[in-house]
C-alpha atoms as a PDB file:
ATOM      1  CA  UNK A   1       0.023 -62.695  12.142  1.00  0.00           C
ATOM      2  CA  UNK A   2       3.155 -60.202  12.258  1.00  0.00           C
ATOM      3  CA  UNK A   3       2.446 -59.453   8.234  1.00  0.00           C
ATOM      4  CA  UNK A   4      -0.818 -58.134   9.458  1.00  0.00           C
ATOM      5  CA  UNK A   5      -0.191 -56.185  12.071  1.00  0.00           C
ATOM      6  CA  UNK A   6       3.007 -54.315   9.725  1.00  0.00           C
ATOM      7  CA  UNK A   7       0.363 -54.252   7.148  1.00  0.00           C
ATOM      8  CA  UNK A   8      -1.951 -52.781   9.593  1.00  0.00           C
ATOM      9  CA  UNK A   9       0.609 -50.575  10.770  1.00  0.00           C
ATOM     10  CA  UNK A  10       2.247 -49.073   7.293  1.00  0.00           C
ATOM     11  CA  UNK A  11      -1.495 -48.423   6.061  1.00  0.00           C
ATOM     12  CA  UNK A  12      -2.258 -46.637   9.282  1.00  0.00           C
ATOM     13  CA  UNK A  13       1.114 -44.392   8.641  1.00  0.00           C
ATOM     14  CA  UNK A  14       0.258 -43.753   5.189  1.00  0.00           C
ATOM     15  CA  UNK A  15      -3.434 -42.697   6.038  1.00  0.00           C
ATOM     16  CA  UNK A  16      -1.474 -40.576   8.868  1.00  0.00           C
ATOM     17  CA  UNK A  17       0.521 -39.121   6.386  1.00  0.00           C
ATOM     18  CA  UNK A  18      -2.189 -38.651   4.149  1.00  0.00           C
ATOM     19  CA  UNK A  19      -3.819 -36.421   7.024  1.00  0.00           C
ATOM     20  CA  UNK A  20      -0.664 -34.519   7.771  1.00  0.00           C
ATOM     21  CA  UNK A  21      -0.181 -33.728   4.180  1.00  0.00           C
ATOM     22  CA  UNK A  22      -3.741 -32.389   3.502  1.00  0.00           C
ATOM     23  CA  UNK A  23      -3.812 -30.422   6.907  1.00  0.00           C
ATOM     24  CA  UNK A  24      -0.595 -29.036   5.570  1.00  0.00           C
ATOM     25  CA  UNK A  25      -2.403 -27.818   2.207  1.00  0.00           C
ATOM     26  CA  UNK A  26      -5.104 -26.524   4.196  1.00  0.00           C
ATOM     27  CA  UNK A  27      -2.860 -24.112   6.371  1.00  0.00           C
ATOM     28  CA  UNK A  28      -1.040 -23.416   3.223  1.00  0.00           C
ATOM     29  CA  UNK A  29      -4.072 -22.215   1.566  1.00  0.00           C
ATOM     30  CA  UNK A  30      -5.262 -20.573   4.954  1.00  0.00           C
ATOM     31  CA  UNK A  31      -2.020 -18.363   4.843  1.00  0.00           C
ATOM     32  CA  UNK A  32      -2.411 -17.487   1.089  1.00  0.00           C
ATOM     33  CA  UNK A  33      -5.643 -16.565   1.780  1.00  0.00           C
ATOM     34  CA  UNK A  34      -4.628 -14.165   4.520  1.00  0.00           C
ATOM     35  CA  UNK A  35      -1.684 -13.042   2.621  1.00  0.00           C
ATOM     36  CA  UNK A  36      -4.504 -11.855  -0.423  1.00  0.00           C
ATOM     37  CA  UNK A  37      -6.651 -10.468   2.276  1.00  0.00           C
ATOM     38  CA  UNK A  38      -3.488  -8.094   3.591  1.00  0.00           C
ATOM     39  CA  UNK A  39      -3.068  -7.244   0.139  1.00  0.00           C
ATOM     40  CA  UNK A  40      -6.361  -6.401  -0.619  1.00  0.00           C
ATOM     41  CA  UNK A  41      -7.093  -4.050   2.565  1.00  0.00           C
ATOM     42  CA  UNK A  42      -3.903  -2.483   1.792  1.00  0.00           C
ATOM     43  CA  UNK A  43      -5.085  -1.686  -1.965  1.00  0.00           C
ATOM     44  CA  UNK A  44      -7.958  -0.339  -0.453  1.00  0.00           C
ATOM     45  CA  UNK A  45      -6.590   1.759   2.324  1.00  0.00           C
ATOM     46  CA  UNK A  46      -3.987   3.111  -0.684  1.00  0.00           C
ATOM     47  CA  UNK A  47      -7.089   3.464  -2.962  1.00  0.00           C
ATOM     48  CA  UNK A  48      -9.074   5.828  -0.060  1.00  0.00           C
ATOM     49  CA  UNK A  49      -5.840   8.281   0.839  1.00  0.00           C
ATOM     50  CA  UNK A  50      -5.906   8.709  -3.345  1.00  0.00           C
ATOM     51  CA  UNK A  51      -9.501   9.492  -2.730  1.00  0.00           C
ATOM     52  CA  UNK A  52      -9.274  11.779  -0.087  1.00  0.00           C
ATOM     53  CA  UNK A  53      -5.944  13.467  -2.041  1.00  0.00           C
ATOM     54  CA  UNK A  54      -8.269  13.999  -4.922  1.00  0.00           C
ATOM     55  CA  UNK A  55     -10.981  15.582  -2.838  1.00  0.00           C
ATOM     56  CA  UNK A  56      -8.912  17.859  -0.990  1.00  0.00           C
ATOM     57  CA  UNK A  57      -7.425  19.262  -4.654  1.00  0.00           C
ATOM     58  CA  UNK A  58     -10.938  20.030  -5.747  1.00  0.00           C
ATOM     59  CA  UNK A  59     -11.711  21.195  -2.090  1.00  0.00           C
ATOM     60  CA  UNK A  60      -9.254  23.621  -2.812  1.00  0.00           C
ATOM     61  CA  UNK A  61      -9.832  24.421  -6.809  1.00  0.00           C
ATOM     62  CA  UNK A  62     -13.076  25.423  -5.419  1.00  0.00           C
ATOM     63  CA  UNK A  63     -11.954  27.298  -2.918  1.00  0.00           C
ATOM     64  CA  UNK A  64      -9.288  29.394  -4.861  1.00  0.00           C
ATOM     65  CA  UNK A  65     -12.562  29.961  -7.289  1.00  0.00           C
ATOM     66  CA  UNK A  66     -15.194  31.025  -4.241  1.00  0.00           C
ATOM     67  CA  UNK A  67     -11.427  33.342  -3.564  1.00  0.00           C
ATOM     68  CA  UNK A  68     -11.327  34.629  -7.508  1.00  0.00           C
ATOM     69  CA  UNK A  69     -14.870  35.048  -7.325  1.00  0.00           C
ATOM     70  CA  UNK A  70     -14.810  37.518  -4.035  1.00  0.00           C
ATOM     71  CA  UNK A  71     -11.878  39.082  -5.611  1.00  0.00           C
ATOM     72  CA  UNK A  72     -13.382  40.151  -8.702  1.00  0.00           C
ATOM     73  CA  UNK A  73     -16.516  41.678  -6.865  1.00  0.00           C
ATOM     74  CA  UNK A  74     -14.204  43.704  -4.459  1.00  0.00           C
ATOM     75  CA  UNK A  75     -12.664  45.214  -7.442  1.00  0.00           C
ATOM     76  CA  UNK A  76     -15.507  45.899  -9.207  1.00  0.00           C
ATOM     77  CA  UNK A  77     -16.735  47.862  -5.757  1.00  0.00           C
ATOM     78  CA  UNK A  78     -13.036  49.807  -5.258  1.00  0.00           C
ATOM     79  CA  UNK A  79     -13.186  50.748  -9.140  1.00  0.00           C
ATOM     80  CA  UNK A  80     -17.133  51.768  -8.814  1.00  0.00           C
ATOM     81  CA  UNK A  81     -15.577  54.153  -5.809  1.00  0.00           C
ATOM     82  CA  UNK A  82     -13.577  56.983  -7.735  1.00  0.00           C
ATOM     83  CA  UNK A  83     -16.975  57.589  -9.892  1.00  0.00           C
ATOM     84  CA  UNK A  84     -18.584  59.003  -6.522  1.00  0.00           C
ATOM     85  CA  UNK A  85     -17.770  62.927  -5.837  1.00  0.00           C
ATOM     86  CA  UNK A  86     -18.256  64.268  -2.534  1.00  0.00           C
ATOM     87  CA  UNK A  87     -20.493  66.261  -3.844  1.00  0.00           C
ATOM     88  CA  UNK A  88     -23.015  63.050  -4.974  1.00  0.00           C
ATOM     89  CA  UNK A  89     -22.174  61.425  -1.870  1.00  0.00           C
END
């Protein structure tokens, strides 16, 4: 009768240790997983500032061109002055 109940009793603390060992795999592949999750969102936020970097540069390419651009017509209109006389005028 005693061998069954320690039999009983060292099957019941394997299956318990069974348990406590998967439940510890579980949380260990819980925190992995939220370990990959931090590193992906933090990929991403790093990929989006490069985004918004790269869209300010050609924000401002364009605008040094729109710049260029007004520049070039402004002289064209100073240098078309000097051709007037006061007399055409």
């Amino acid at each position: 009768e005693r061998k069954g109940r320690e039999g009983k009793r060292e099957r019941g603390e394997r299956e318990g240790e069974r348990e406590r060992e998967k439940r510890e795999r579980g949380e260990e592949r819980k925190r992995r997983g939220e370990r990959e999750e931090e590193r992906e969102g933090k990929r991403e936020r790093e990929e989006g500032r490069e985004r918004k970097r790269e869209r300010g540069e050609r924000d401002c390419f364009k605008q040094v061109q729109i710049e260029d651009y007004e520049v070039t017509q402004l002289e064209s209109l100073v240098s078309a002055i000097p051709l007037l006389t006061p007399e055409q005028s």
